[in-house]
Protein backbone atom coordinates (compact mmCIF):
# COMPACT_ATOMS: atom_id res chain seq x y z
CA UNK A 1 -19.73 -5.39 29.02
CA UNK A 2 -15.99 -5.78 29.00
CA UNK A 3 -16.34 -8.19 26.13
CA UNK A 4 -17.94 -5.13 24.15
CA UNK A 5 -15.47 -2.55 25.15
CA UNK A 6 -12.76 -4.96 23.92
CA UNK A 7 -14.17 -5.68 20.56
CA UNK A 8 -14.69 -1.83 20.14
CA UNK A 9 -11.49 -0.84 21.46
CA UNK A 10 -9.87 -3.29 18.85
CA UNK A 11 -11.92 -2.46 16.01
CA UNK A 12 -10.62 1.08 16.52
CA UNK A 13 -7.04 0.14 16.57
CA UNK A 14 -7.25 -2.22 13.87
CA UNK A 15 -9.06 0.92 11.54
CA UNK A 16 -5.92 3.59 12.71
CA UNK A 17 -3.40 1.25 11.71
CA UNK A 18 -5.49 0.72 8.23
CA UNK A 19 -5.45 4.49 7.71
CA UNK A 20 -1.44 4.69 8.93
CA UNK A 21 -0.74 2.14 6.70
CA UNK A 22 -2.10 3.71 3.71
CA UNK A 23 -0.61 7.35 4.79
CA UNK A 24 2.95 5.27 4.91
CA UNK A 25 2.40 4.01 1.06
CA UNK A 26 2.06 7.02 -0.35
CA UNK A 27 4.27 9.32 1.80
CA UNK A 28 7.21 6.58 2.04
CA UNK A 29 7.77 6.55 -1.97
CA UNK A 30 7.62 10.44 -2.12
CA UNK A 31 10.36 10.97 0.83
CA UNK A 32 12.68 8.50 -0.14
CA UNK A 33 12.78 10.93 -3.51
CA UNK A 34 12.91 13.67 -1.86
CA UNK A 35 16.10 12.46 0.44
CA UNK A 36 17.92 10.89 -2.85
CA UNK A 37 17.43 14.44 -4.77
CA UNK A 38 18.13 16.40 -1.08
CA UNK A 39 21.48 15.06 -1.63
CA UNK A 40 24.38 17.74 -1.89
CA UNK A 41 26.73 15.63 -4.72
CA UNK A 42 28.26 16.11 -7.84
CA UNK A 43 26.61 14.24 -10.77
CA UNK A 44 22.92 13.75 -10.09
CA UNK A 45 20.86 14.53 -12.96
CA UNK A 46 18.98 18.18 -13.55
CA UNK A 47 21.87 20.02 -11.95
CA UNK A 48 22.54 21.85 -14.44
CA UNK A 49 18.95 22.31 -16.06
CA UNK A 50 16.60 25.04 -14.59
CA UNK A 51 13.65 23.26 -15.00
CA UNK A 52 14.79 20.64 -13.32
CA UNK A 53 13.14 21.23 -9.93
CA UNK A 54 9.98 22.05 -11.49
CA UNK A 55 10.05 18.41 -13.07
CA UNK A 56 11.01 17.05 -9.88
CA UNK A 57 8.02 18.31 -8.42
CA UNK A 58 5.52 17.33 -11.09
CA UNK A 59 6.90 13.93 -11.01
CA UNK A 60 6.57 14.06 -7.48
CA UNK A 61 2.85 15.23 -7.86
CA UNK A 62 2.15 12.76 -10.19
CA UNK A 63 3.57 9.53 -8.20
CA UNK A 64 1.31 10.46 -5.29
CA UNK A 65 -2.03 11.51 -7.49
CA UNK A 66 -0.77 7.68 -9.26
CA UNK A 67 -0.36 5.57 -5.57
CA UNK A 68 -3.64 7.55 -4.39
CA UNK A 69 -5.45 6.20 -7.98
CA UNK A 70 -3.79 2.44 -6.84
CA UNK A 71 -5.20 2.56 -4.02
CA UNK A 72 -8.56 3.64 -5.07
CA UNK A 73 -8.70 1.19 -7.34
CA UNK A 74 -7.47 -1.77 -5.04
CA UNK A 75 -10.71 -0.81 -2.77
CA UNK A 76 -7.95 0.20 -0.04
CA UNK A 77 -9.08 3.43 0.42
């Protein structure tokens, strides 16, 4: 019986840190551009455009909708 509970107990942990694993690859891309653009310096590109942000956030959208379709397609998810 303990033998059970063990295998169980494991296959559970091994299947959350599956699904944390694949929240990390597509969150991880999207905040490190979200820090580098969250930076208050002179010179980064689109400061001066006002569409800038909106392009930011399409890209944005479109990395994650991209890693998501990765994924998909590498059977990960």
């Amino acid at each position: 019986m303990q033998d059970l509970h063990d295998s169980q107990t494991s296959a559970l942990h091994g299947r959350n840190s599956y699904v944390l694993s694949i929240v990390a690859a597509v969150f991880l891309p999207l905040g490190f551009l979200t820090g580098v653009f969250g930076v208050n310096v002179g010179g980064m590109p689109g400061v001066k455009s006002p569409m800038a942000f909106t392009l930011l956030c399409l890209g944005m959208a479109a990395l994650g909708v991209i890693l998501m379709a990765a994924l998909r397609w590498l059977r990960w998810i």
